[in-house]
Protein backbone atom coordinates (compact mmCIF):
# COMPACT_ATOMS: atom_id res chain seq x y z
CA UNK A 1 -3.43 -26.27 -13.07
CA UNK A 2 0.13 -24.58 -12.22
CA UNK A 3 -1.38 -23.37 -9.39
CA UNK A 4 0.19 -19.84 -9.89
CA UNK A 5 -1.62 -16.29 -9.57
CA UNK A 6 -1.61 -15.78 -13.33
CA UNK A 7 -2.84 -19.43 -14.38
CA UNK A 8 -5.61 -18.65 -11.73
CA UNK A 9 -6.50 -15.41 -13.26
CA UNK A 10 -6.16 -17.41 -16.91
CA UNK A 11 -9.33 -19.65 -15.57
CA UNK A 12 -11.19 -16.66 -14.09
CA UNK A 13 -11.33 -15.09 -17.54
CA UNK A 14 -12.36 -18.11 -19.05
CA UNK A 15 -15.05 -18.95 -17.22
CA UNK A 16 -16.03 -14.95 -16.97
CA UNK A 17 -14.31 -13.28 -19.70
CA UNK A 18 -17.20 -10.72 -20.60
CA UNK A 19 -18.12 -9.85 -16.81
CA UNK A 20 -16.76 -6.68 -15.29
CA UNK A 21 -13.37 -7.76 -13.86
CA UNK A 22 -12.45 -3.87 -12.85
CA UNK A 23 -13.58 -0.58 -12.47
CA UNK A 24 -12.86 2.74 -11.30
CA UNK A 25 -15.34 5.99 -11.59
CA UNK A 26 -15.18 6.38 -15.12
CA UNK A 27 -14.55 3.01 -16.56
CA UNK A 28 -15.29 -0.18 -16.61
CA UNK A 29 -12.92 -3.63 -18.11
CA UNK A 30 -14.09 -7.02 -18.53
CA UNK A 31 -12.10 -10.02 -17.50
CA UNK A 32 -11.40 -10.30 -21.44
CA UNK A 33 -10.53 -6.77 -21.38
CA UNK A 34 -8.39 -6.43 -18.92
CA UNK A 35 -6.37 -9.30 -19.71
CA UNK A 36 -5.62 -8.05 -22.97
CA UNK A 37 -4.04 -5.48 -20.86
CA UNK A 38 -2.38 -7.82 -19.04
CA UNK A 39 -0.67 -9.06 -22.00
CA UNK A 40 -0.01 -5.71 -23.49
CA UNK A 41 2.21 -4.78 -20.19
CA UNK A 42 3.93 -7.89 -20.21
CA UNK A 43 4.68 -7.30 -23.80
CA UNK A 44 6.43 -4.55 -23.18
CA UNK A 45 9.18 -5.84 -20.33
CA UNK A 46 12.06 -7.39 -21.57
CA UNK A 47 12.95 -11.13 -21.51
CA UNK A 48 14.48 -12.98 -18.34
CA UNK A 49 13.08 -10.32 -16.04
CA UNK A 50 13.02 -11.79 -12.25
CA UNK A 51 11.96 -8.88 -10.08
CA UNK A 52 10.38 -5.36 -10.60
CA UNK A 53 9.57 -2.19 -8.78
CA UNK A 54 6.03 -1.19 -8.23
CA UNK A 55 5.96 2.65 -7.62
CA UNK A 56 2.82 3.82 -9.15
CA UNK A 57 -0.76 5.57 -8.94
CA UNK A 58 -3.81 3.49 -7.88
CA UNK A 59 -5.30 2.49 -11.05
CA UNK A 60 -6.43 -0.38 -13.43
CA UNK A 61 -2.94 -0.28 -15.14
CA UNK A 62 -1.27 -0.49 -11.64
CA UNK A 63 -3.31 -3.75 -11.15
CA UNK A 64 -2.91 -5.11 -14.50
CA UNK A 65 1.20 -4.13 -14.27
CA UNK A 66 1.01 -6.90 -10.83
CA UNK A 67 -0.21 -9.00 -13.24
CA UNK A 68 1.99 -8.96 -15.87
CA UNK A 69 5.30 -9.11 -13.95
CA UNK A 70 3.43 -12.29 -12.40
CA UNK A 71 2.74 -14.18 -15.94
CA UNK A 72 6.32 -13.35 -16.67
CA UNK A 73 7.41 -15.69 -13.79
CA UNK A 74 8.87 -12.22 -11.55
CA UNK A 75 7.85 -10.77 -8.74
CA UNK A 76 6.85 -7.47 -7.73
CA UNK A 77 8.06 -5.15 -5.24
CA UNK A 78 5.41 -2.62 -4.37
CA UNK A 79 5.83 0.77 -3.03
CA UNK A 80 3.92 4.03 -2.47
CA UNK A 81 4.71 6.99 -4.02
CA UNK A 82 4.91 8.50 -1.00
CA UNK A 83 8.04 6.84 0.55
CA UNK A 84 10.81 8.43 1.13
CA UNK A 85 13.06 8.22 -1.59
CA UNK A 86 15.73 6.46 0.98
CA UNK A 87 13.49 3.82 1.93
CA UNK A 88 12.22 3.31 -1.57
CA UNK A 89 15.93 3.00 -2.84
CA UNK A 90 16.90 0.26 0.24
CA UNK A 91 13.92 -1.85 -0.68
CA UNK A 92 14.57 -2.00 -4.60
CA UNK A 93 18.45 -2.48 -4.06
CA UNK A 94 17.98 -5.58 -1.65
CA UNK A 95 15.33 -6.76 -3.88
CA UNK A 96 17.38 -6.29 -6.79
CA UNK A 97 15.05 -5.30 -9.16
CA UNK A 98 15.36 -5.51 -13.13
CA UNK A 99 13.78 -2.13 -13.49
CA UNK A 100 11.13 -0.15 -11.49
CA UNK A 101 7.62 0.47 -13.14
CA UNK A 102 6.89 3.59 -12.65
CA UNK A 103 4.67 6.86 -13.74
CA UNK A 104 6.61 9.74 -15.08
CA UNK A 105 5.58 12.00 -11.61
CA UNK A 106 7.59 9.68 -9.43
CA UNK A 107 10.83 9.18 -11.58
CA UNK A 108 12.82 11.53 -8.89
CA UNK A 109 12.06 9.55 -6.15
CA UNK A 110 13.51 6.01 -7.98
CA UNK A 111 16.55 7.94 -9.23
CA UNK A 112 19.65 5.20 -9.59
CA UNK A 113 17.55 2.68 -10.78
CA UNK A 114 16.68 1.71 -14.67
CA UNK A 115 12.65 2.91 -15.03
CA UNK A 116 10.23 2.14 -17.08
CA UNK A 117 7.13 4.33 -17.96
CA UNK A 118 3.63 2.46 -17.49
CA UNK A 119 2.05 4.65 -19.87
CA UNK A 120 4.76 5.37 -22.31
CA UNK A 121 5.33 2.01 -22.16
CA UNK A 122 1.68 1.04 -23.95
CA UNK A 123 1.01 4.14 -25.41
CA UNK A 124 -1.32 3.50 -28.50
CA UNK A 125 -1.03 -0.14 -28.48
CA UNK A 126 -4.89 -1.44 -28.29
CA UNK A 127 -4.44 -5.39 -28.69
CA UNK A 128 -1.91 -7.74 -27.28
CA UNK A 129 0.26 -9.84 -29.89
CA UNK A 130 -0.46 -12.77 -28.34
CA UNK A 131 3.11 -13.77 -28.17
CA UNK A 132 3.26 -13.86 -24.53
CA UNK A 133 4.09 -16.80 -22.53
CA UNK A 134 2.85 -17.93 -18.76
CA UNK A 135 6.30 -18.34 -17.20
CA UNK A 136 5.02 -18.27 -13.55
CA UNK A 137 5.88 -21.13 -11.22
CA UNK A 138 3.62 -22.40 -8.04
CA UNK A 139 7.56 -22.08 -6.45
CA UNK A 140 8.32 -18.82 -7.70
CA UNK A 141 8.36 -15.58 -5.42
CA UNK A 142 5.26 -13.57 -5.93
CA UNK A 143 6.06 -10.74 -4.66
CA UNK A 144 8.35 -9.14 -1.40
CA UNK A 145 6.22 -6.68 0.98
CA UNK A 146 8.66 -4.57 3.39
CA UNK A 147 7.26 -4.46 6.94
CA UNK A 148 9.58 -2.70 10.13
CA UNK A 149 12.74 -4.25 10.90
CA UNK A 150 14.49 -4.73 14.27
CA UNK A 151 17.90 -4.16 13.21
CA UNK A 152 16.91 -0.57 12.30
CA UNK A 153 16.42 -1.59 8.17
CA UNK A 154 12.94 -2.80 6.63
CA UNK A 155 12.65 -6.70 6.38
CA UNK A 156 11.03 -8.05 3.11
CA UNK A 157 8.73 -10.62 3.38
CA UNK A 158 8.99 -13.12 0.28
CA UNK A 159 5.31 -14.71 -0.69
CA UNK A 160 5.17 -17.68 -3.56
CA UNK A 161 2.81 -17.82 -6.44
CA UNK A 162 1.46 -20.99 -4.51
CA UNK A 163 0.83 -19.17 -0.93
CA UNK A 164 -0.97 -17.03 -2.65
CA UNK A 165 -3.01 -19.23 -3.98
CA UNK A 166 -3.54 -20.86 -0.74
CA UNK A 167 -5.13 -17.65 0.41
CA UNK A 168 -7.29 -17.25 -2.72
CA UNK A 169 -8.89 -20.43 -2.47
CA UNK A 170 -9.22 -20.08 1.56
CA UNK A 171 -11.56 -16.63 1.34
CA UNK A 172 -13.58 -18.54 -0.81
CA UNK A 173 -14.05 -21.37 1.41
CA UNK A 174 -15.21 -18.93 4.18
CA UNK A 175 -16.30 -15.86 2.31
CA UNK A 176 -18.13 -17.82 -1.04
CA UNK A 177 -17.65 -15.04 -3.07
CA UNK A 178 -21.21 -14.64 -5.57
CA UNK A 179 -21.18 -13.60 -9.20
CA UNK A 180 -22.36 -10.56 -8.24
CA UNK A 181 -20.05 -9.41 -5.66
CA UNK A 182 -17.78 -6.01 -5.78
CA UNK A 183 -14.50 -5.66 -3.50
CA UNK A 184 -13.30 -2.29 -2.82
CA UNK A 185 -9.72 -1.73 -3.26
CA UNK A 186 -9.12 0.77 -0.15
CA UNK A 187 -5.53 -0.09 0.97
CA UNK A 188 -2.13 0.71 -0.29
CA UNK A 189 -0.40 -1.61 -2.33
CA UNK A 190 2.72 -2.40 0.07
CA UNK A 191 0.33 -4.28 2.71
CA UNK A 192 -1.49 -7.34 3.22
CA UNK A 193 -5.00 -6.02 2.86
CA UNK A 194 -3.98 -5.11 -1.03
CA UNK A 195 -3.16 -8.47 -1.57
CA UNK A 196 -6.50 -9.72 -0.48
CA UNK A 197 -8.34 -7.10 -2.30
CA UNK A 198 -7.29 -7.52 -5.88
CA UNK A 199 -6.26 -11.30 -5.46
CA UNK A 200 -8.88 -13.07 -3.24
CA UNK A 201 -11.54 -10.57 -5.63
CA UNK A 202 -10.32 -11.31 -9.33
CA UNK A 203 -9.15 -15.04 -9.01
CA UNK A 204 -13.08 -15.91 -7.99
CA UNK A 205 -14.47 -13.78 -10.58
CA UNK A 206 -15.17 -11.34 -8.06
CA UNK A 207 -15.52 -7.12 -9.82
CA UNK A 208 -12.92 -4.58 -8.16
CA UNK A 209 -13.76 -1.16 -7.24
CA UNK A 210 -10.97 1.58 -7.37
CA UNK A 211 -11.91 4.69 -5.50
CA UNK A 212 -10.01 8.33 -6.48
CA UNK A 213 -8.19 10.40 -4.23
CA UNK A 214 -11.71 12.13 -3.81
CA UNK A 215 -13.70 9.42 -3.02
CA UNK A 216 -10.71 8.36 0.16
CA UNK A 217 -11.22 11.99 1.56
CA UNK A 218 -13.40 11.05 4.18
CA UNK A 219 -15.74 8.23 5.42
CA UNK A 220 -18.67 9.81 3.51
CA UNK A 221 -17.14 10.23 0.20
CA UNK A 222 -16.10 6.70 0.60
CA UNK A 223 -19.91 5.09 1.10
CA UNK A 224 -20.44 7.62 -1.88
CA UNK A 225 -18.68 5.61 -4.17
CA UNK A 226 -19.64 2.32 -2.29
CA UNK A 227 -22.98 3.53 -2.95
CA UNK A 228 -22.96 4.50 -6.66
CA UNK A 229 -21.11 1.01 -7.77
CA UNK A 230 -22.98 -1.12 -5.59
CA UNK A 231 -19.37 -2.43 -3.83
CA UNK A 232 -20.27 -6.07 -1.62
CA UNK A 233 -17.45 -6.58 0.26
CA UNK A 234 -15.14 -4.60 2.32
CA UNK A 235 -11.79 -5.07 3.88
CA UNK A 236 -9.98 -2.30 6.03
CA UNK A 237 -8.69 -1.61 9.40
CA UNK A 238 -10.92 -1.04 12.20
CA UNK A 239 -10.12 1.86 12.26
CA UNK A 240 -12.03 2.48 8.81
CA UNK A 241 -15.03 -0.02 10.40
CA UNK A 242 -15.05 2.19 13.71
CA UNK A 243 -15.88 5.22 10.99
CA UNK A 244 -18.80 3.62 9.24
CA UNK A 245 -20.20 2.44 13.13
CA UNK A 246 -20.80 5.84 13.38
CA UNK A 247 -22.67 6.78 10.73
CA UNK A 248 -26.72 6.45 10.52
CA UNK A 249 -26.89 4.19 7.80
CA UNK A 250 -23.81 1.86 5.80
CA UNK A 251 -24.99 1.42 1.78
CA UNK A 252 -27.35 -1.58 1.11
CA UNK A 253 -25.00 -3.02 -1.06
CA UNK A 254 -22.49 -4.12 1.49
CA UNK A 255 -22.89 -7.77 2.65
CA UNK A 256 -19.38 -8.29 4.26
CA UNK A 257 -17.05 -6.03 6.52
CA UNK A 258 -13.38 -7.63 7.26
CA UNK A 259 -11.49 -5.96 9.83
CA UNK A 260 -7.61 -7.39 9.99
CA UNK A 261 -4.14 -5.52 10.67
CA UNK A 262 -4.71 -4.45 14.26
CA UNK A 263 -7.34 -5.35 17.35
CA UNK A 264 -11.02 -5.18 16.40
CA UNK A 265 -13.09 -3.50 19.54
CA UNK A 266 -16.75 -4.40 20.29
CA UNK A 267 -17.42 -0.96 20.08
CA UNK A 268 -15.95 -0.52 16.63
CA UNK A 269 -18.74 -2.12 15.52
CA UNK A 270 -21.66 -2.55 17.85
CA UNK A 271 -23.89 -0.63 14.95
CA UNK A 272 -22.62 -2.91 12.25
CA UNK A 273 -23.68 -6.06 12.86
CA UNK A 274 -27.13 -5.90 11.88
CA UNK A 275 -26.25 -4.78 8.57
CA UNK A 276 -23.91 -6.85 7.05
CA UNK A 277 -21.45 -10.03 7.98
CA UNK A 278 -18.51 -8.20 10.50
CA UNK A 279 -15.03 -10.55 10.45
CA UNK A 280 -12.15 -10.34 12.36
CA UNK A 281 -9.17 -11.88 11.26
CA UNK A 282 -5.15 -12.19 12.53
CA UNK A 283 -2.30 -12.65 10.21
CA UNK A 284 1.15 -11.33 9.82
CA UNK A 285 2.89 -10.98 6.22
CA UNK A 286 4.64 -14.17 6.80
CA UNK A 287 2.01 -16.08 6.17
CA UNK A 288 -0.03 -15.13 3.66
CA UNK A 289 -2.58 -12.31 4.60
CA UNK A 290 -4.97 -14.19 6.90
CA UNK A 291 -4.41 -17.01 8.98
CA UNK A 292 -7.52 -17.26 11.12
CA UNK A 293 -10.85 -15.86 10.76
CA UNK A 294 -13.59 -15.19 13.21
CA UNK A 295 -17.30 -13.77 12.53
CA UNK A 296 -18.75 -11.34 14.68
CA UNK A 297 -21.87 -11.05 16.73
CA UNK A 298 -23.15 -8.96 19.44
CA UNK A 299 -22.69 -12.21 21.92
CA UNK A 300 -18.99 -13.05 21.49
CA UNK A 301 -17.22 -9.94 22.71
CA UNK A 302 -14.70 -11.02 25.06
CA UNK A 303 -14.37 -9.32 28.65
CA UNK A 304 -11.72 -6.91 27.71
CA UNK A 305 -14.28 -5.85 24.82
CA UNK A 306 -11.92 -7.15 22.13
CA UNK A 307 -13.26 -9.68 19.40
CA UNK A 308 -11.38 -13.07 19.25
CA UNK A 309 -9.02 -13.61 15.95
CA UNK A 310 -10.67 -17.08 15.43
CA UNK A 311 -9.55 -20.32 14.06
CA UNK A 312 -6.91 -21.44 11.23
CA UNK A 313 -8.15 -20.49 7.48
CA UNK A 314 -8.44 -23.72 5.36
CA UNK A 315 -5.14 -24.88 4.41
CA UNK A 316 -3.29 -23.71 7.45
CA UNK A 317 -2.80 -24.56 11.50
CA UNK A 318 -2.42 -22.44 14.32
CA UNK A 319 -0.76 -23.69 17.46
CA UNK A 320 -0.21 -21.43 20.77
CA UNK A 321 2.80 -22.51 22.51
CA UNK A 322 5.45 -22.37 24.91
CA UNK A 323 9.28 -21.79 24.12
CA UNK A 324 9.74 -24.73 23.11
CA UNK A 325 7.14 -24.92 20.43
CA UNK A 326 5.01 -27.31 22.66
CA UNK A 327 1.24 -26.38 22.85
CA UNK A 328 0.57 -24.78 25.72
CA UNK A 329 -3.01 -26.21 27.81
CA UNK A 330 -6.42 -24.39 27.20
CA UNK A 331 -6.57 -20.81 28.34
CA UNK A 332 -2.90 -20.46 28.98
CA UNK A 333 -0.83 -17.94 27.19
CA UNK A 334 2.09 -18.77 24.91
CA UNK A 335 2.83 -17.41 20.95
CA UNK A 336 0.92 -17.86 18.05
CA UNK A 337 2.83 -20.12 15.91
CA UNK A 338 1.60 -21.14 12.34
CA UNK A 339 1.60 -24.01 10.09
CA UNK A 340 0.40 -24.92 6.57
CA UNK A 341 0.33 -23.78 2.77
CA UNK A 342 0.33 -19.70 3.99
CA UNK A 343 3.65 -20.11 5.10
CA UNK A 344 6.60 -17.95 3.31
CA UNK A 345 9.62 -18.49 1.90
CA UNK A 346 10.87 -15.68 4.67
CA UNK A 347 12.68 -12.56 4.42
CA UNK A 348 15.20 -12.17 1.78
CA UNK A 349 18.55 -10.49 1.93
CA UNK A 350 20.45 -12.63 3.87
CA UNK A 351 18.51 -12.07 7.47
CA UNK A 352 19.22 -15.17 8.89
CA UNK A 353 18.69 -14.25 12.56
CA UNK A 354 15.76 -12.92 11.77
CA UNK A 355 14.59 -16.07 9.54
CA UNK A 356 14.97 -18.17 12.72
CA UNK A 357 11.07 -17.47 13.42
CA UNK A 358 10.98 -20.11 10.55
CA UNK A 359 11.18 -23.24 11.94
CA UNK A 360 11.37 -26.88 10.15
CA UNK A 361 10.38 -29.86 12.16
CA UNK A 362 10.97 -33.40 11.52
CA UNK A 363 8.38 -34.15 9.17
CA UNK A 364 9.40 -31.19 6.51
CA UNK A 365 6.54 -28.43 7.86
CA UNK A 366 7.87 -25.43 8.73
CA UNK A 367 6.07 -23.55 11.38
CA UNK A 368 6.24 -19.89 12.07
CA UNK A 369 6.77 -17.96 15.12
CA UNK A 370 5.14 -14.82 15.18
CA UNK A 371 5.97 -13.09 18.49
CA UNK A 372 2.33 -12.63 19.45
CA UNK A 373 0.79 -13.88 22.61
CA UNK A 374 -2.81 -15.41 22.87
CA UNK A 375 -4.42 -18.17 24.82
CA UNK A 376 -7.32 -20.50 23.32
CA UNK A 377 -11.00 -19.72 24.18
CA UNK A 378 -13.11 -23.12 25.31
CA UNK A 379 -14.49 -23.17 22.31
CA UNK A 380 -11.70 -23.55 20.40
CA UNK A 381 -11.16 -19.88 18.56
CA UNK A 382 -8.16 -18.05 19.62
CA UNK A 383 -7.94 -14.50 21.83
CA UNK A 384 -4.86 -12.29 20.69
CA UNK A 385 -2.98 -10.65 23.71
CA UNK A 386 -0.07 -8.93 22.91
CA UNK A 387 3.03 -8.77 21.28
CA UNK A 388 6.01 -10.58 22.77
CA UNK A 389 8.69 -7.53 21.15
CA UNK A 390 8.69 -4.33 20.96
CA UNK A 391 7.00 -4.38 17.32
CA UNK A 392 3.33 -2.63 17.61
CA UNK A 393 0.43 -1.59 15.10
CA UNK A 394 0.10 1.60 14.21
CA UNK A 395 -2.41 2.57 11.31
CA UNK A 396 -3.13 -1.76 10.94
CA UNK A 397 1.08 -1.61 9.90
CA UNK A 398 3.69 -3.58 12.08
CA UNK A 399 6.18 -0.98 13.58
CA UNK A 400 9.28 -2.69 15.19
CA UNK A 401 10.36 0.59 17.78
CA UNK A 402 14.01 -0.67 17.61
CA UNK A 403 14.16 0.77 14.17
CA UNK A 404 12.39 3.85 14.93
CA UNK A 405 15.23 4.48 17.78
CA UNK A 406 17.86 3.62 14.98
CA UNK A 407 16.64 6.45 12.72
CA UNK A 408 16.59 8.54 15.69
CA UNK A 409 20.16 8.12 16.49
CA UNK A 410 21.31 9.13 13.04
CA UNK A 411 19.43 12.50 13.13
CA UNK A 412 21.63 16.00 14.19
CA UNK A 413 22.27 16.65 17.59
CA UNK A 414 20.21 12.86 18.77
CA UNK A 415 22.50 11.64 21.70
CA UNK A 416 20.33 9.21 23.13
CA UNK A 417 16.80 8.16 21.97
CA UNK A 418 14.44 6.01 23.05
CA UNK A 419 10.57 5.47 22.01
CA UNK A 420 7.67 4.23 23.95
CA UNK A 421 4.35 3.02 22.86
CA UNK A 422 1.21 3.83 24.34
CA UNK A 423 -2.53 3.79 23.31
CA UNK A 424 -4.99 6.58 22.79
CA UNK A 425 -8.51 6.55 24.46
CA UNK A 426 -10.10 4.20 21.48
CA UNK A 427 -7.22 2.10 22.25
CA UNK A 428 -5.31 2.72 19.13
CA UNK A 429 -1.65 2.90 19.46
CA UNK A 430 0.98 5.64 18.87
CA UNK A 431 4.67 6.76 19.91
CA UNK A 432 6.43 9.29 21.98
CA UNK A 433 10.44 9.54 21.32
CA UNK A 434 12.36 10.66 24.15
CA UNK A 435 15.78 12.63 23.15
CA UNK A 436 18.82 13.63 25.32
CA UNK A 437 20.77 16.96 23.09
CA UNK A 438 23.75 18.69 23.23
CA UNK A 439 22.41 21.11 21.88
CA UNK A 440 19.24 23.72 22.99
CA UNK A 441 18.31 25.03 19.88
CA UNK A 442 17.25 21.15 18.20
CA UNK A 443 13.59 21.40 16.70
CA UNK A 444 11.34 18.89 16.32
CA UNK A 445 10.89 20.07 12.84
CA UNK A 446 13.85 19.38 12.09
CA UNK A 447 14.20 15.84 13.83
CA UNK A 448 10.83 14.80 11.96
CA UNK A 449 12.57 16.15 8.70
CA UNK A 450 15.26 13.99 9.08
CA UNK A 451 13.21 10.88 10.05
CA UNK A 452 11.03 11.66 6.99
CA UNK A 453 14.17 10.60 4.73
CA UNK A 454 13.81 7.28 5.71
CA UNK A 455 10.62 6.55 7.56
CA UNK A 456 7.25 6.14 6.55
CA UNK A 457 5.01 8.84 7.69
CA UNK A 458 3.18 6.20 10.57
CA UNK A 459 6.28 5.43 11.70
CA UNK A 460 7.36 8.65 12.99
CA UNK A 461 6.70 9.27 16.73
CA UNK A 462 3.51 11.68 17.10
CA UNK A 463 5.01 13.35 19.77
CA UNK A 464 9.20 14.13 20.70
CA UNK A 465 10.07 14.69 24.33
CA UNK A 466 13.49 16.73 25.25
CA UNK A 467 15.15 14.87 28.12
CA UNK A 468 17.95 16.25 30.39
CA UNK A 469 18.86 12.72 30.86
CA UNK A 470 16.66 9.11 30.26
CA UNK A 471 16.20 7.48 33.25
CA UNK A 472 18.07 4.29 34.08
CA UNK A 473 16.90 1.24 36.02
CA UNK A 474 19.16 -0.96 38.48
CA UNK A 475 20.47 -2.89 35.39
CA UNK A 476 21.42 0.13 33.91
CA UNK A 477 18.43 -0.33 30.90
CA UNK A 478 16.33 2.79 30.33
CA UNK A 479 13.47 3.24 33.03
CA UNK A 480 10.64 3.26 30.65
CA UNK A 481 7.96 3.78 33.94
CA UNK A 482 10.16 7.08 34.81
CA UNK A 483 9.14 8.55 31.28
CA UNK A 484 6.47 11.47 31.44
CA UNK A 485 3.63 10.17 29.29
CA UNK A 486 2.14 12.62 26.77
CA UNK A 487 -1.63 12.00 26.77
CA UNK A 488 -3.61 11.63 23.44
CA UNK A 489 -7.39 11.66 22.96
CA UNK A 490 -8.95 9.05 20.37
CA UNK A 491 -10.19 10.04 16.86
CA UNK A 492 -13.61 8.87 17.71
CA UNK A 493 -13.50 10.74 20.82
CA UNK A 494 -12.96 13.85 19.08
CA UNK A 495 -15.33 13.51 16.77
């Protein structure tokens, strides 16, 4: 086997070609089905292609456009509609894509850039031709996900067909998907969580469930559609996990609830782990989705009433260690570094300072340093700390504050800016911007406005502070402890 996404997804729909491969409300495709699809799309993109834009609606033909720009050896780029158009533009140009897939509502916001129409694209056209070829490569770039940058620009992450396939074949090790198993596919398409959803679902003959717009309204409409197609496995922040605790009863159907992208609270789930298999897992873009896992119980809460992140995934090594990349003793902090076949190819666009979290030892490995503290447990799993920068989680997405500031200082009448992190009363975080003006008549409207061109909505600061001055320590740094603090209760608080 190739050991590419698409020659993986070729075996699934051999093995279960008339089995229900993907559904949303309405309708239902069968792994034959839907890779006639597959093959339609990639029918339609012209030869040589080596990267495309993703900016589309949640959908089977979103999924089965991944797919095809896969089989055609390229990789994919995703977005959400929603961007701004600025930070849509900046990702695509870097990435230098061949065209941008797109539906005909969001062809202002890819403006510049050649576009092609998913549905005009395949309009009418019921069966494949058959005359398209696997070009895909185990070394080839699967696809580039943009996560907050500290020089004030996005950074994309580049993932290979084969690191992919790493992660595939890891969930099944600890997860052992079942022929009757559903995934829900909750989360956007420009984060990890996406990947692991239609990926680590499809390439083990595991069903995917696509929810509407309706059925993401609220926690309840959610389990409503959980409920009606019998959906088995779950994977969200815990955020969405500290929802469901809350509610009197979870469908039947679910047997497994994966919480990953930020810290996963005892309390998030205290009402959960009776009724189905609660994971937590740790693992930043650059390598690969997940690289540890760690299963839940009412017993293994630590004292700060956080759950552990685990041990390494199959395939991969975790090593906490000082700054010299030496493992630190038991129960000592140092940084979570990370070995093995999740490991990118790093961020593209020339970033080279940046790329120096990859590191190559002697014997051709290349480890990763991901800037997060955490000490090993006795028994071996791991306990996540902190962050070592200034990057933090905000809605389960990595937000490096640096950039935030830089967008800051390019909006009207912004002399100085600088932004602080702090956490609500569940714990979750969120940012306050302090701003030194010129001039007394500067909304906050406006400042959000301007952000808005080139932010993503969760990384604009909830709350902007006018400053007659920022406070400076001895060193002449901003006094962050001299800051007012702007108080926020927690969702579940309100509730």
């Amino acid at each position: 086997m190739k050991n590419t996404v698409y020659s993986m997804f070729a075996q699934a729909v051999a093995a279960y070609g008339e089995r229900v491969a993907i559904m949303e409300n309405d309708r239902k495709m069968s792994f034959n089905e839907f890779s006639d699809l597959v093959d339609i799309v990639a029918e339609s993109f012209p030869q040589g292609i080596k990267s495309v834009g993703i900016v589309m609606t949640r959908r089977i033909e979103m999924i089965a456009s991944i797919f095809a720009v896969l089989k055609c050896g390229a990789m994919y780029i995703p977005a959400e509609p929603n961007f701004p158009a600025g930070r849509i533009a900046f990702m695509m140009s870097e990435a230098n894509v061949d065209f941008i897939l797109t539906d005909k509502a969001f062809e202002g916001k890819v403006k510049g850039f050649p576009v092609v129409l998913a549905d005009c694209s395949v309009c009418g056209i019921k069966k494949p031709s058959g005359n398209s070829i696997d070009r895909s490569s185990a070394v080839d770039p699967a696809y580039v996900l943009y996560t907050s940058g500290t020089t004030g620009r996005p950074k994309g992450v580049c993932v290979t067909n084969r690191n992919v396939c790493h992660y595939v074949r890891a969930f099944a090790n600890e997860f052992r998907p079942r022929p009757d198993d559903i995934m829900l596919q909750y989360s956007v398409c420009s984060f990890d969580i996406f990947v692991e959803e239609v990926f680590a679902s499809i390439l083990n003959g595991v069903a995917l469930a696509i929810p509407s717009d309706d059925d993401r309204e609220d926690v309840h409409c959610l389990m409503g559609f959980i409920q009606r197609h019998g959906v088995t496995m779950l994977s969200g922040f815990p955020y969405l996990l500290a929802e469901m605790n809350r509610l009197a009863e979870i469908p039947r159907s679910l047997r497994l609830l994966i919480s990953g992208g930020d810290i996963l609270r005892g309390a998030y789930v205290n009402n959960l782990l009776d009724k189905a298999s609660v994971y937590n897992t740790y693992g930043p873009s650059e390598t690969t989705v997940c690289a540890s896992y760690f299963r839940c119980t009412a017993d293994n809460v630590l004292p700060d009433g956080t759950y552990p992140i685990g041990m390494a995934v199959e395939g991969a090594k975790i090593v906490v260690a000082d700054a010299n990349g030496v493992e630190v003793p038991q129960g000592e902090t140092g940084e979570i570094c990370i070995y093995g076949n999740g490991v990118s190819l790093g961020y593209i666009g020339g970033r080279d300072e940046e790329n120096k979290a990859f590191v190559k030892s002697n014997d051709g490995n290349v480890m990763y340093r991901s800037g997060d503290l955490a000490y090993v447990l006795p028994d071996g799993n791991i306990a996540f700390l902190r962050r070592k920068d200034s990057q933090i989680m905000i809605y389960g997405k990595r937000v490096e504050i640096s950039e935030v500031e830089s967008q800051l200082y390019k909006c009207t009448g912004v002399e100085q800016a600088v932004v602080r992190a702090f956490a609500d009363e569940d714990g979750l975080a969120y940012m306050t911007a302090y701003i030194v003006s010129s001039d007394a008549r500067i909304k906050v409207s406006e400042i959000k406005r301007e952000l808005a061109d080139n932010l993503a909505s969760f990384m604009i600061p909830e709350f902007i502070v006018k400053m007659p001055t920022i406070p400076l320590n001895d060193n002449g740094k901003p006094d962050t402890a001299k800051l007012p603090v702007v108080m926020k209760a927690g969702a579940l608080c309100r509730k």
